[in-house]
C-alpha atoms as a PDB file:
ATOM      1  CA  UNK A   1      10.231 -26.064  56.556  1.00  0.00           C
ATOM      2  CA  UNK A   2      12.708 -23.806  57.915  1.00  0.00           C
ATOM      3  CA  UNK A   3      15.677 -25.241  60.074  1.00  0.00           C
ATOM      4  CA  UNK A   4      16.669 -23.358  63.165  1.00  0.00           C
ATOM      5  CA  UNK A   5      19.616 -20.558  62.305  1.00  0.00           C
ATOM      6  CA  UNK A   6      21.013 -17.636  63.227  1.00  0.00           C
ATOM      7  CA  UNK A   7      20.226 -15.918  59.990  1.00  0.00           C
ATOM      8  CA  UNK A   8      16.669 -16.635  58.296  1.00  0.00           C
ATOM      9  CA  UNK A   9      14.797 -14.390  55.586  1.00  0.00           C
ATOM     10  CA  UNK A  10      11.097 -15.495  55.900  1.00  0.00           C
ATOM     11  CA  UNK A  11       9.546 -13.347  53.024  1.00  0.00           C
ATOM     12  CA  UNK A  12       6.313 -13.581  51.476  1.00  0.00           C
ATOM     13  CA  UNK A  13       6.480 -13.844  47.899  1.00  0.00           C
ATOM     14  CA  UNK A  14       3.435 -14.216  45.833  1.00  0.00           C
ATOM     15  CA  UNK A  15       0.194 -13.989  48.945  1.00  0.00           C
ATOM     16  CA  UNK A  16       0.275 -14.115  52.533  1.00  0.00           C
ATOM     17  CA  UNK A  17       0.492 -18.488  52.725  1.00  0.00           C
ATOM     18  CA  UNK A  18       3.420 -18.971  50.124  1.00  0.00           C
ATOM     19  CA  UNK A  19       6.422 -18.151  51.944  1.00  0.00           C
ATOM     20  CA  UNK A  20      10.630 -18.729  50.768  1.00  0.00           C
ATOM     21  CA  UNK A  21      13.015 -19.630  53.816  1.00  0.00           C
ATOM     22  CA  UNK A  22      16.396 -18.884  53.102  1.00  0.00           C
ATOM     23  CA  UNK A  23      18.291 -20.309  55.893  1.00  0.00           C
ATOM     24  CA  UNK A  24      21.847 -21.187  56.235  1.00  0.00           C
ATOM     25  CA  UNK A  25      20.744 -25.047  56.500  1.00  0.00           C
ATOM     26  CA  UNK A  26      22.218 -27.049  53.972  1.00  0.00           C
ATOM     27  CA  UNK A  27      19.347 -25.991  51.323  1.00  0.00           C
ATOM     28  CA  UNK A  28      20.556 -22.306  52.366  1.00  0.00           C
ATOM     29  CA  UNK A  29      21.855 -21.841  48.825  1.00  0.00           C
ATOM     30  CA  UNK A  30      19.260 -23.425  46.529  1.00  0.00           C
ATOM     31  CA  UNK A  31      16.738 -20.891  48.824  1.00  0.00           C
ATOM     32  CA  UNK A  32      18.520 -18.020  48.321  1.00  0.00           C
ATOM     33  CA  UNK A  33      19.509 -18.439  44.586  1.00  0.00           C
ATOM     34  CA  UNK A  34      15.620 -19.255  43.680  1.00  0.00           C
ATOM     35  CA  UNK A  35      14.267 -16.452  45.944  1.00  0.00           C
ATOM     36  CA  UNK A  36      16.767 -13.655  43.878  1.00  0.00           C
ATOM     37  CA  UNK A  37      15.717 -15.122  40.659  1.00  0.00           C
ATOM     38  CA  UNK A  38      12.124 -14.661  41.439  1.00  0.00           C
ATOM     39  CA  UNK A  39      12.596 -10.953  42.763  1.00  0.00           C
ATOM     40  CA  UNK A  40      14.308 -10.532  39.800  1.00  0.00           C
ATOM     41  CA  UNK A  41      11.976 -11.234  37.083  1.00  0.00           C
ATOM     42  CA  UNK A  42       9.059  -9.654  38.875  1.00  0.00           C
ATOM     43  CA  UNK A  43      10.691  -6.518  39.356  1.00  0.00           C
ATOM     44  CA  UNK A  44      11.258  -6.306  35.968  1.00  0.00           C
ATOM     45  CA  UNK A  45       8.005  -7.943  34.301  1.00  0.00           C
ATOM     46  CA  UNK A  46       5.692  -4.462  33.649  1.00  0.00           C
ATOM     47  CA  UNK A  47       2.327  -5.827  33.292  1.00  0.00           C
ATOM     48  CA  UNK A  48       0.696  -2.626  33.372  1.00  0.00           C
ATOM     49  CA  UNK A  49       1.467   0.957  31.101  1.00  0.00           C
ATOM     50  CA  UNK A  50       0.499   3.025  34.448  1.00  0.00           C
ATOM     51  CA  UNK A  51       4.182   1.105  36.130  1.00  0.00           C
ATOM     52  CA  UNK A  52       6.593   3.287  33.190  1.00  0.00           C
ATOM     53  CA  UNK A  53       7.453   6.889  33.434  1.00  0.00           C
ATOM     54  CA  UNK A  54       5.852   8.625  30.727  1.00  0.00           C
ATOM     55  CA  UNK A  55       9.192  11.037  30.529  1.00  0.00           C
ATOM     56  CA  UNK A  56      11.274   8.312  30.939  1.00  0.00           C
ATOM     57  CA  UNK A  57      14.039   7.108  27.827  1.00  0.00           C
ATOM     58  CA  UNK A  58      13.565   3.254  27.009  1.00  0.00           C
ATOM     59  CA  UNK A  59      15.367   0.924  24.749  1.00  0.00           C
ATOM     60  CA  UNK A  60      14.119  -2.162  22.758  1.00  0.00           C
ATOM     61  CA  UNK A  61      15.830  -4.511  26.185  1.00  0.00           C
ATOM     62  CA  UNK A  62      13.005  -2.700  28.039  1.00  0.00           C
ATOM     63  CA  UNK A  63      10.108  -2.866  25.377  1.00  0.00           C
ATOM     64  CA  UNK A  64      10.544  -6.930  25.530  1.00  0.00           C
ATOM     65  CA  UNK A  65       9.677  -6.888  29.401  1.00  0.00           C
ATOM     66  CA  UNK A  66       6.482  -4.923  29.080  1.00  0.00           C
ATOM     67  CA  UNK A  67       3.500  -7.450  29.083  1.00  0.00           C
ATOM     68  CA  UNK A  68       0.376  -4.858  28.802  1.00  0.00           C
ATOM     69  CA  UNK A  69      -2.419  -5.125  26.810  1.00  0.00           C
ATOM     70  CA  UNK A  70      -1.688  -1.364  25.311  1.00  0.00           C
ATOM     71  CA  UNK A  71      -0.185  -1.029  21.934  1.00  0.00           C
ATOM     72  CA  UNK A  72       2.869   1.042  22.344  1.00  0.00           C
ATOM     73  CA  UNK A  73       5.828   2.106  20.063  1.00  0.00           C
ATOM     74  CA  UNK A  74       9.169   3.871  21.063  1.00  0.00           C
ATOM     75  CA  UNK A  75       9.900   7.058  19.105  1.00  0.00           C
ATOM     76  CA  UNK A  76      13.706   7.939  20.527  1.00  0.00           C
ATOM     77  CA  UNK A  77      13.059   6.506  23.762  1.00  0.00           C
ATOM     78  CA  UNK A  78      10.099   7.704  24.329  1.00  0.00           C
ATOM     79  CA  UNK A  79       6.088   6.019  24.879  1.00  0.00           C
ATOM     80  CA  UNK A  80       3.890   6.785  22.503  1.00  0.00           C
ATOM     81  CA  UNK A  81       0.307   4.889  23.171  1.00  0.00           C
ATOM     82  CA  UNK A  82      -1.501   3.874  20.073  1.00  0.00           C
ATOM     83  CA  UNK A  83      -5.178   4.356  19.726  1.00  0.00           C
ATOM     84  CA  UNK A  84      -7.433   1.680  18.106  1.00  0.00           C
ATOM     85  CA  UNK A  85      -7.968   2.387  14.582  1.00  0.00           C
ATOM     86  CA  UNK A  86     -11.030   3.508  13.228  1.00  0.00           C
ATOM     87  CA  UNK A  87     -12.906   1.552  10.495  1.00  0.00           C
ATOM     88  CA  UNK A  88     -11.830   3.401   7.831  1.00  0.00           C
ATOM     89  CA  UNK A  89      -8.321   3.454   8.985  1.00  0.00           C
ATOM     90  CA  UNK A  90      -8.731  -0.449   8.568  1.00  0.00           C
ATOM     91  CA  UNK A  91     -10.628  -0.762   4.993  1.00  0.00           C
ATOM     92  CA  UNK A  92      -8.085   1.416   3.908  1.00  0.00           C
ATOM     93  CA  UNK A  93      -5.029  -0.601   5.086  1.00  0.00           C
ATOM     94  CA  UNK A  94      -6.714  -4.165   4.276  1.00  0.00           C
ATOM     95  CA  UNK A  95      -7.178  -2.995   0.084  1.00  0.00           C
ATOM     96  CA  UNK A  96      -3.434  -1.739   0.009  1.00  0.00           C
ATOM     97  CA  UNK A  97      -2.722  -5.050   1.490  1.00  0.00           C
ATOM     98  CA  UNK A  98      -4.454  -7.091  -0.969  1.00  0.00           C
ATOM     99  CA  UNK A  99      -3.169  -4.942  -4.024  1.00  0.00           C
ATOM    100  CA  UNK A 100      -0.030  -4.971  -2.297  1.00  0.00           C
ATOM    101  CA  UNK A 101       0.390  -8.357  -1.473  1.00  0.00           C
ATOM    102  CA  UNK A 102      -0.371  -9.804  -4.985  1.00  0.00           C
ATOM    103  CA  UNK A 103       1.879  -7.965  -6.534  1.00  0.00           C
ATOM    104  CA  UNK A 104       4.482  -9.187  -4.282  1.00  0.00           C
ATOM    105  CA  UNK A 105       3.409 -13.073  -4.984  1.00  0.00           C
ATOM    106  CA  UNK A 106       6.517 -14.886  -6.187  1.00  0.00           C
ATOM    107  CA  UNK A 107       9.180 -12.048  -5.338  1.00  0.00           C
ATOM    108  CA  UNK A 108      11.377 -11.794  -2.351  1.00  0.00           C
ATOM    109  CA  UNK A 109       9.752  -8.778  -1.216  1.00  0.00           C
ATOM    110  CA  UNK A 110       6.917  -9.194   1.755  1.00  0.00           C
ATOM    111  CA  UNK A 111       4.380  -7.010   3.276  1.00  0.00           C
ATOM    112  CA  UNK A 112       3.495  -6.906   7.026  1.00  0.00           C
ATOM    113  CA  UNK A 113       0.877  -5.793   8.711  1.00  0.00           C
ATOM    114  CA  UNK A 114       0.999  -3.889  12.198  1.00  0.00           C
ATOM    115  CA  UNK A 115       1.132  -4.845  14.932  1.00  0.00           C
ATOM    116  CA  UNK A 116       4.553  -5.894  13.315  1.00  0.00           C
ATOM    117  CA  UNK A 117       7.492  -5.058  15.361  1.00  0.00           C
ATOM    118  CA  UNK A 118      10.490  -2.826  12.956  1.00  0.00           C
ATOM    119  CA  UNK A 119      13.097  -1.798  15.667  1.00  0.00           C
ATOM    120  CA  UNK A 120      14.996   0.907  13.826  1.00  0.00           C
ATOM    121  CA  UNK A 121      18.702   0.056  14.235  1.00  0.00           C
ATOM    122  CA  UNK A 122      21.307   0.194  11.943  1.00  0.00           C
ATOM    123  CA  UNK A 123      23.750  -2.800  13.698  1.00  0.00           C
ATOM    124  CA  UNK A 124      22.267  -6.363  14.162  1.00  0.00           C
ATOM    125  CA  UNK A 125      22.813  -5.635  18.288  1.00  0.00           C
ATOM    126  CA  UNK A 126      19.086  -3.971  18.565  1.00  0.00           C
ATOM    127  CA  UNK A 127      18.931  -4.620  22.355  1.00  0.00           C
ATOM    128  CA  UNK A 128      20.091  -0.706  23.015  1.00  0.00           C
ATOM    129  CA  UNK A 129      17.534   0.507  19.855  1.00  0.00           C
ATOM    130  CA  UNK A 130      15.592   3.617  20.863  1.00  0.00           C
ATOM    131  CA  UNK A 131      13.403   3.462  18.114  1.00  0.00           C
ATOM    132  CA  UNK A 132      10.801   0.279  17.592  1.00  0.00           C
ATOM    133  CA  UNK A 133       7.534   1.440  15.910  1.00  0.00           C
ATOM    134  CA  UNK A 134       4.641  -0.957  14.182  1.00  0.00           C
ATOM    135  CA  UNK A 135       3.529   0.997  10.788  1.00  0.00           C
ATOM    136  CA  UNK A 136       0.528   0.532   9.363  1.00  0.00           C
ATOM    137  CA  UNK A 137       2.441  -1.300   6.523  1.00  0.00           C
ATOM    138  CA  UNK A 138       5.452  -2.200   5.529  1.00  0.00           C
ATOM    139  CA  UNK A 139       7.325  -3.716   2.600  1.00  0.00           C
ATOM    140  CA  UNK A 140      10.589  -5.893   3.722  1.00  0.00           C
ATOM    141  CA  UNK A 141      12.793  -7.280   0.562  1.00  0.00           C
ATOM    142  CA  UNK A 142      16.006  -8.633   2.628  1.00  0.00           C
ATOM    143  CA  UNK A 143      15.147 -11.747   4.115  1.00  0.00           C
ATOM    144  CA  UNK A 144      18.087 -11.101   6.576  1.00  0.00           C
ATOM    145  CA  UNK A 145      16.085  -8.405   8.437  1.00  0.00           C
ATOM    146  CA  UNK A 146      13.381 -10.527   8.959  1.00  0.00           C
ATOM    147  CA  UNK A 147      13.641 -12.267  13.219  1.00  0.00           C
ATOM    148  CA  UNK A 148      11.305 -13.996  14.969  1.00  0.00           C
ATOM    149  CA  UNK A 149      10.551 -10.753  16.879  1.00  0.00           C
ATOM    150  CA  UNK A 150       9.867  -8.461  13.407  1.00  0.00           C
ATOM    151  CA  UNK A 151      12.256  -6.382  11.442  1.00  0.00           C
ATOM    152  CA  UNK A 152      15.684  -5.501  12.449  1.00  0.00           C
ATOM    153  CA  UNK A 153      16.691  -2.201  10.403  1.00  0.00           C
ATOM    154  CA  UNK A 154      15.347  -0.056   7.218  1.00  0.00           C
ATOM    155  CA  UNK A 155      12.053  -1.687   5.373  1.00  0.00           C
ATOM    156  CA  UNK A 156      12.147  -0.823   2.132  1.00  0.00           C
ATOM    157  CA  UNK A 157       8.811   0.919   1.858  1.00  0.00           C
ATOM    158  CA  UNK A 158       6.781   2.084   4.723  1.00  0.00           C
ATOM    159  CA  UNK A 159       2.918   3.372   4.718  1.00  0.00           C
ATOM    160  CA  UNK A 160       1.425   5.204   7.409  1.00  0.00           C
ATOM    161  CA  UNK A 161      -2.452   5.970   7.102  1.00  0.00           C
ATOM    162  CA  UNK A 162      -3.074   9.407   8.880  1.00  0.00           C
ATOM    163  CA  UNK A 163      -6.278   9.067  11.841  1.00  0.00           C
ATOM    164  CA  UNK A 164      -7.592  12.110  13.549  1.00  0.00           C
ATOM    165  CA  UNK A 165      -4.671  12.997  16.293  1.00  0.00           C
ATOM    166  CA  UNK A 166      -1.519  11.581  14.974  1.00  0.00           C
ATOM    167  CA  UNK A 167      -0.973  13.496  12.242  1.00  0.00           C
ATOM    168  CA  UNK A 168       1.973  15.543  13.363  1.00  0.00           C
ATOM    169  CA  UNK A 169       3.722  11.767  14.391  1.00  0.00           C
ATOM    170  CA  UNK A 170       3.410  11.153  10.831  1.00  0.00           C
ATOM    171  CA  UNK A 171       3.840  13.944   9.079  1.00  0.00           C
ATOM    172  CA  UNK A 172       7.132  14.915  11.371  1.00  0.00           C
ATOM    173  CA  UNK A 173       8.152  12.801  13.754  1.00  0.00           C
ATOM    174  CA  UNK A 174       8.173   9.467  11.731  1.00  0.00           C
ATOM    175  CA  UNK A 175       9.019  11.228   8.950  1.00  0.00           C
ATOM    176  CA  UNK A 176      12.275  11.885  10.369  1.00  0.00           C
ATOM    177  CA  UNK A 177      13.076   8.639  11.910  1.00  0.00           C
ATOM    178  CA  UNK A 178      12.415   6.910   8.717  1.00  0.00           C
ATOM    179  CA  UNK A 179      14.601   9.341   6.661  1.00  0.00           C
ATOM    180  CA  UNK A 180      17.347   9.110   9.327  1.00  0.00           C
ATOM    181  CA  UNK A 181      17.083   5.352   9.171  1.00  0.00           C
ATOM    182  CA  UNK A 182      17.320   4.927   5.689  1.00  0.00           C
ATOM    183  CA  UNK A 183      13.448   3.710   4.505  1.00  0.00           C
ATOM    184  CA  UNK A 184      13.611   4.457   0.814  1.00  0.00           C
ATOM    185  CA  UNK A 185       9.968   4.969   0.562  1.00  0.00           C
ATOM    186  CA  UNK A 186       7.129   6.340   2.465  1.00  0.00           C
ATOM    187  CA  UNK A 187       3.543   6.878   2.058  1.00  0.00           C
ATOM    188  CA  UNK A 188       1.303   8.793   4.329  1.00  0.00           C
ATOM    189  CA  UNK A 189      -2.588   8.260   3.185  1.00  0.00           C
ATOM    190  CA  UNK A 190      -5.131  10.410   4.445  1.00  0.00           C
ATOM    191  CA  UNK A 191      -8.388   8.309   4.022  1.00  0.00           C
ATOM    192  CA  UNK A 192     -10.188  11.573   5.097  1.00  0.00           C
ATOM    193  CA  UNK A 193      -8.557  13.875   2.301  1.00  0.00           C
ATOM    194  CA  UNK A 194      -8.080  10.664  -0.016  1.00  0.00           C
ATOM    195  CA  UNK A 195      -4.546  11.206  -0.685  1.00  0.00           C
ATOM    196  CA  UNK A 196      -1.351   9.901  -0.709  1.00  0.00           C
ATOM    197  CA  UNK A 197       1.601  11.848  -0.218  1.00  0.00           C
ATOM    198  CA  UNK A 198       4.876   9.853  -1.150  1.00  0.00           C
ATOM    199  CA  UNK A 199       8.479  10.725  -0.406  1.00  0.00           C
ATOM    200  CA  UNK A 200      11.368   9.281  -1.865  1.00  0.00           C
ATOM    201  CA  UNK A 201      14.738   8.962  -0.343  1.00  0.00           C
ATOM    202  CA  UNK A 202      17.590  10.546  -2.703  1.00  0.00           C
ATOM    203  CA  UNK A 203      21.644   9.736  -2.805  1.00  0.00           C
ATOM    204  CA  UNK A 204      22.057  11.912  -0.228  1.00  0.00           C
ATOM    205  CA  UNK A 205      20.102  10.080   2.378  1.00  0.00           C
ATOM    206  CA  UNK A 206      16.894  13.364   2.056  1.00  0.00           C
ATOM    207  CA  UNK A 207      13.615  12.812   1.646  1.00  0.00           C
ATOM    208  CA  UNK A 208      12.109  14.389  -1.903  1.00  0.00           C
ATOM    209  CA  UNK A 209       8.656  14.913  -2.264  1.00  0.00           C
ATOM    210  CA  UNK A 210       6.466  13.755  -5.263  1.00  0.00           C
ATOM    211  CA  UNK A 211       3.034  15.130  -6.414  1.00  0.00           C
ATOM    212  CA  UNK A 212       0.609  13.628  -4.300  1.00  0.00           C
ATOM    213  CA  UNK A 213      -1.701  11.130  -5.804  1.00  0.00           C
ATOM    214  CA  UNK A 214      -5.346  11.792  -5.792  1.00  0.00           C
ATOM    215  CA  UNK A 215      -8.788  10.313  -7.219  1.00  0.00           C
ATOM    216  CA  UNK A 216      -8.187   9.315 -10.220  1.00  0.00           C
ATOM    217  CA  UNK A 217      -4.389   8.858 -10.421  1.00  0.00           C
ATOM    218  CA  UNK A 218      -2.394   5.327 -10.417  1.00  0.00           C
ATOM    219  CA  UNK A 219       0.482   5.117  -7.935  1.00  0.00           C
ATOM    220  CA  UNK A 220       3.617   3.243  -8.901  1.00  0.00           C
ATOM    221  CA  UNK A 221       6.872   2.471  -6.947  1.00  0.00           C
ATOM    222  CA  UNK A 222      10.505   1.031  -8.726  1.00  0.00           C
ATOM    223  CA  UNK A 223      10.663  -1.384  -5.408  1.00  0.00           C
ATOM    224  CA  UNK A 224       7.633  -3.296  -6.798  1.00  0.00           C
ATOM    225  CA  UNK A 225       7.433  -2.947 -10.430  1.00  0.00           C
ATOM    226  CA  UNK A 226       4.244  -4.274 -11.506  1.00  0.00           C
ATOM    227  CA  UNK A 227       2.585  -2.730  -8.305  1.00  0.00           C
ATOM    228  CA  UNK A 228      -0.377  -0.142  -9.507  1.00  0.00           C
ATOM    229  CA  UNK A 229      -2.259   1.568  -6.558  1.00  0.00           C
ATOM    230  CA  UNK A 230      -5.848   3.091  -7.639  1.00  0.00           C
ATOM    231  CA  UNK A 231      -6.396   5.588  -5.807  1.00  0.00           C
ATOM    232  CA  UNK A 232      -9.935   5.738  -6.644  1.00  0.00           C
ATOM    233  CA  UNK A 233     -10.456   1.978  -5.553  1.00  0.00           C
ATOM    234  CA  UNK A 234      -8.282   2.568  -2.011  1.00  0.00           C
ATOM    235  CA  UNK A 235     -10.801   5.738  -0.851  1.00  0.00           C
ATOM    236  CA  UNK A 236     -14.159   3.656  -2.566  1.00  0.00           C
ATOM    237  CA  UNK A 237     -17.079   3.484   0.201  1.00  0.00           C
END
């Protein structure tokens, strides 16, 4: 009901037979403050990717308001849109899981699986990060990084497995980010070449790159010491 008034807002909100009077009847205030709150949080819920600018600069504070179906990380601000991995992609990440995650039974280390949410920040204030991307796997061995929402800062060891098209985000793009942000491991695997490549971050904050592993080889790492990786096993059909 609206009362009669010099000043009314009669505004459709969500179809053409819900309507919000804002008068200034005694209720004028309770109107007013529910209408604002509502205009609020739909002009900031994104429910579709198609609403962002794809040159536009976004920060963790905007990635929580997005509520699309697409898989999307933020590389310095900006979108990238993930494809859906193939199946070898997948049998390739679920056997480095399992070797992985026995290994890490009854250690403080864990492994996560993408989509997994690692906001690349180097204060516990991650709202401004610029940087949130889900690898393929990661290995976390400070509890204190662990949220609700994912990680907050530097996993120990990441693993990236290389898919047709994203092999320069790997190979240069993360590969930077995860230097800069202090991951003291990473793996790229190329299930079509059936490698691993495997860089390891020195005192000076660099990347140095070892031999990469092929058929036949056993890959070890000093953050999980009884971890052995066949190589053969990963790439079997």
């Amino acid at each position: 009901m609206c009362y009669p008034s010099r000043i009314a807002f009669i505004l459709p909100f969500f179809s053409k037979n819900d309507y919000l009077c804002a008068t200034n009847s005694p209720y004028h205030d309770l109107f007013l403050q529910t209408f604002v709150k509502k205009i609020n949080f739909a002009a900031m819920t994104i429910t579709s990717l198609d609403q962002l600018d794809p040159n536009g600069i976004y920060t963790y504070a905007d990635y929580l308001l997005w509520q699309f179906e697409e898989r999307v990380e933020l590389l310095r601000g900006k979108i990238r849109q993930m494809a859906a991995p193939s199946m070898k992609h997948q049998r390739t990440v679920t056997r480095l899981t399992r070797t992985i995650a026995n290994a890490l039974w009854k250690t403080p280390c864990q492994v996560f699986v993408a989509p997994f949410d690692v906001r690349l920040t180097r204060t516990r204030e991650d709202k401004d990060a610029i940087t949130v991307v889900q690898p393929d796997l990661c290995v976390i061995c400070d509890p204190a990084k662990l949220d609700a929402r994912g990680c907050n800062g530097a996993p120990d060891l990441i693993i990236e497995i290389l898919s047709p098209g994203n092999s320069r985000i790997e190979m240069k793009d993360k590969f930077e980010l995860y230097q800069e942000a202090g991951v003291l491991e990473y793996w790229v695997v190329s299930p079509i070449e059936k490698t691993f490549q495997v860089w390891v971050l020195n005192e000076q904050g660099i990347y140095i790159g070892l031999q990469p592993k092929v058929e036949g080889d056993l890959l070890t790492t000093p953050i999980i010491s009884n971890l052995e990786v066949d190589v053969t096993e990963v790439f079997e059909d």
